[in-house]
C-alpha atoms as a PDB file:
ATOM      1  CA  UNK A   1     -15.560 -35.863  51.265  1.00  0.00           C
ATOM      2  CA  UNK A   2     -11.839 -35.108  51.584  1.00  0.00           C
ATOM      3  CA  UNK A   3      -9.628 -35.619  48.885  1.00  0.00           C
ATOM      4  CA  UNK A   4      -6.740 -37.611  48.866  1.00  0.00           C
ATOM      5  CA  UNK A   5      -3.239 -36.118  47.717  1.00  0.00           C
ATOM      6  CA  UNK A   6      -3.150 -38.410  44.735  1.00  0.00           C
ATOM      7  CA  UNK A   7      -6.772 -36.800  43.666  1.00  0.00           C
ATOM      8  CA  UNK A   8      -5.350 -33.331  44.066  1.00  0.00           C
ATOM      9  CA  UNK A   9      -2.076 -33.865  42.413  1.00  0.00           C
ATOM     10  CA  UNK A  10      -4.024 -34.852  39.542  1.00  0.00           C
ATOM     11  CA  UNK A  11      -6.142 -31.966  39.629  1.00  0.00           C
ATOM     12  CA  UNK A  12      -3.071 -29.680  40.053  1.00  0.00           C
ATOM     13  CA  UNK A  13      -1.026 -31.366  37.238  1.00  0.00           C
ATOM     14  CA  UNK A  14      -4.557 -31.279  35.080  1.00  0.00           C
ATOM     15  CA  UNK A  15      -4.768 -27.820  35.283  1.00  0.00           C
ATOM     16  CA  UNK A  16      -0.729 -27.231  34.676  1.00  0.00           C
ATOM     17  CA  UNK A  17      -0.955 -29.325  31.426  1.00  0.00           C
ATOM     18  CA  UNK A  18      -4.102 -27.595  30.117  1.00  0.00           C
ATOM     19  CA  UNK A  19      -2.390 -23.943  31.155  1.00  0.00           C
ATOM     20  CA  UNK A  20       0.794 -24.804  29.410  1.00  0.00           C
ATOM     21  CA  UNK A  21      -0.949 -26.414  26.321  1.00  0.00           C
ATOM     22  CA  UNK A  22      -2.465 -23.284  25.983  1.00  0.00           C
ATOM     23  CA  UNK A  23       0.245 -20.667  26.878  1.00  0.00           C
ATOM     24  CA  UNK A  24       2.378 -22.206  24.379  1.00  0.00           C
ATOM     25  CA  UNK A  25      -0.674 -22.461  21.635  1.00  0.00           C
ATOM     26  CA  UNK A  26      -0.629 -18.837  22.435  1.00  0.00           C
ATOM     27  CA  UNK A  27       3.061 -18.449  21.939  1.00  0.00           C
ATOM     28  CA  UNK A  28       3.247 -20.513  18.976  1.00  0.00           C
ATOM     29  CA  UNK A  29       0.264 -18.800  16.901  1.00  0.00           C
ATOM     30  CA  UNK A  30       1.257 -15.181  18.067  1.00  0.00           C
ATOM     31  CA  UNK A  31       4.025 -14.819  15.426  1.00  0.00           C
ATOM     32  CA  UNK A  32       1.767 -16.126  12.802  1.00  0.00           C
ATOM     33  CA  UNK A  33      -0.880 -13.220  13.543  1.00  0.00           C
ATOM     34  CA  UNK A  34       1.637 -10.922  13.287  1.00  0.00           C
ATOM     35  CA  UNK A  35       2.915 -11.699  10.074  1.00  0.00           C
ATOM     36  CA  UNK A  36      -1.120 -11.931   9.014  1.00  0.00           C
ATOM     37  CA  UNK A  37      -1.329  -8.773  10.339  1.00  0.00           C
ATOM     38  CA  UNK A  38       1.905  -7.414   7.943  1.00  0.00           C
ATOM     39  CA  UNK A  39       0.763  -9.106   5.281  1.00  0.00           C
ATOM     40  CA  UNK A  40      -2.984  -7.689   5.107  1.00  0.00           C
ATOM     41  CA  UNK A  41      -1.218  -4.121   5.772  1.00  0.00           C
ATOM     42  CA  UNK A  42       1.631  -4.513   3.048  1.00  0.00           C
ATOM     43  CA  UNK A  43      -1.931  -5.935   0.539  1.00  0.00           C
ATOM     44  CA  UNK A  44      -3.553  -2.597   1.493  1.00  0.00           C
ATOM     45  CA  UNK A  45      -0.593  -0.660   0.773  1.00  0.00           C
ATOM     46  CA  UNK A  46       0.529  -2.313  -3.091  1.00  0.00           C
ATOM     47  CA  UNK A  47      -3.418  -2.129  -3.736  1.00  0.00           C
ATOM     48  CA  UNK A  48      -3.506   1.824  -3.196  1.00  0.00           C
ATOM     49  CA  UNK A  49      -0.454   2.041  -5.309  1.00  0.00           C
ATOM     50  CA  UNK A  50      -1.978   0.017  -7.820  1.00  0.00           C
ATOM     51  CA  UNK A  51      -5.339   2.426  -7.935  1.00  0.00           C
ATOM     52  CA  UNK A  52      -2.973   5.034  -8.267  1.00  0.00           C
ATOM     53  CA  UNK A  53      -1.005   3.929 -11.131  1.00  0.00           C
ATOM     54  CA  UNK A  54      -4.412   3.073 -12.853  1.00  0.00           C
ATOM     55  CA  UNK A  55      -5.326   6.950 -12.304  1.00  0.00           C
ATOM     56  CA  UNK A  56      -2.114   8.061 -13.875  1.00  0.00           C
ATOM     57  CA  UNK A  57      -2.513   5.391 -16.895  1.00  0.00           C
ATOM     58  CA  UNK A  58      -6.305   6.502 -17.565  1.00  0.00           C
ATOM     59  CA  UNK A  59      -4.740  10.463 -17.482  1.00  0.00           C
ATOM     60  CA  UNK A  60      -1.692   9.328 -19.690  1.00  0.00           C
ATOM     61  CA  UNK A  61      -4.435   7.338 -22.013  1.00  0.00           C
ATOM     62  CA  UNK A  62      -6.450  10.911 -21.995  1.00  0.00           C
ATOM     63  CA  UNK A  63      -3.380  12.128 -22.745  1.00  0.00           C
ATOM     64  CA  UNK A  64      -2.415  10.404 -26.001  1.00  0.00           C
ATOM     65  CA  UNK A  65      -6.118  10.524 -27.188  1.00  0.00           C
ATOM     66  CA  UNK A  66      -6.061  14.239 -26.973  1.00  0.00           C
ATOM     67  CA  UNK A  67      -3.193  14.322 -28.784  1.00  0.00           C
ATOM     68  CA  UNK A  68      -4.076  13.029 -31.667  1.00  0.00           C
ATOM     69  CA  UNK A  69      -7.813  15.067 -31.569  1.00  0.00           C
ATOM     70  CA  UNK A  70      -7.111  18.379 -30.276  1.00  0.00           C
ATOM     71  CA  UNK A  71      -4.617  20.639 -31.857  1.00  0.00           C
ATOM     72  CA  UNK A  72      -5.357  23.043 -29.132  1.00  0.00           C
ATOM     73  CA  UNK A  73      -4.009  20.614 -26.720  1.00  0.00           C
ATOM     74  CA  UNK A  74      -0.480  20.481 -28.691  1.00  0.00           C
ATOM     75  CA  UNK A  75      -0.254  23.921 -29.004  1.00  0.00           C
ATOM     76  CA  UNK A  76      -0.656  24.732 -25.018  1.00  0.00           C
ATOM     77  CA  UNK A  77       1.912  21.735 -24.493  1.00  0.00           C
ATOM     78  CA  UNK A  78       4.113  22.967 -27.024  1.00  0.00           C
ATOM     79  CA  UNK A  79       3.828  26.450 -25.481  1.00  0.00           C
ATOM     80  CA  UNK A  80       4.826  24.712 -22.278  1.00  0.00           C
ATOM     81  CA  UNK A  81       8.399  23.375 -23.812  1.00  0.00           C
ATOM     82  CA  UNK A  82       8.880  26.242 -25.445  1.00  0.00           C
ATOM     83  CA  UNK A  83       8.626  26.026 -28.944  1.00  0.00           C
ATOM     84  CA  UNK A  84       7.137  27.822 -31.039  1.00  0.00           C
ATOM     85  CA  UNK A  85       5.793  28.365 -35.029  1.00  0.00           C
ATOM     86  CA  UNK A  86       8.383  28.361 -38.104  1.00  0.00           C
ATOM     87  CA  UNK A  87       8.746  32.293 -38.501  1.00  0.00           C
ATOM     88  CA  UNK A  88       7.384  33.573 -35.211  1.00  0.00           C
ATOM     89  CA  UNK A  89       9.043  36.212 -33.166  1.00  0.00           C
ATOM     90  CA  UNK A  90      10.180  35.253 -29.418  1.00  0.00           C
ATOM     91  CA  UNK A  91      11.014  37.603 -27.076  1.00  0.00           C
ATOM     92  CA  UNK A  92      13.250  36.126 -24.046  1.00  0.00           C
ATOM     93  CA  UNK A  93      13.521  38.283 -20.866  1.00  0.00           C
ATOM     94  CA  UNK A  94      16.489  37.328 -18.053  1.00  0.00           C
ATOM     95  CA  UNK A  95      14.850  37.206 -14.734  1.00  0.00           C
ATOM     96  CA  UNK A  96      16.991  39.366 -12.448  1.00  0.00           C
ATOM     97  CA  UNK A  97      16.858  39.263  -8.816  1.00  0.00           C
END
């Protein structure tokens, strides 16, 4: 059976109309997948900075709790900063190049 030009105009502008429905579906969810996309990589980035704040609070909380148990601790900190004991004897030596 041959087709008359009516039946393949409206088989032509058919397809046309479901192409461009879906091109521009495509066009307008593309920007939204992007910015999915930047979102979900920005999360994974803030959520390794948050483990690694929690690290250095746990070590800071270590820290303070040491502190207040072990006077070794102090001492070697102390000996970092440079102090020292009422009445002790420091030597200081210029390093010269």
């Amino acid at each position: 059976m041959t087709d008359s030009w009516k039946d393949k105009f409206v088989k032509w502008f058919t397809l046309m109309l479901v192409a461009t429905v879906f091109v521009g579906g495509l066009l307008i969810a593309w920007p939204t997948y992007r910015r999915g996309q930047d979102l979900r990589r920005t999360d994974a980035n803030l959520t390794a900075r948050i483990e690694a704040k929690r690290a250095e609070i746990a070590k800071l909380i270590n820290n303070q709790r040491r502190f207040r148990t072990d006077p070794d601790f102090v001492e070697h900190i102390a000996r970092q900063n440079h102090r020292v004991f009422p009445g002790e004897l420091v030597f200081m030596f210029d390093e010269q190049k």
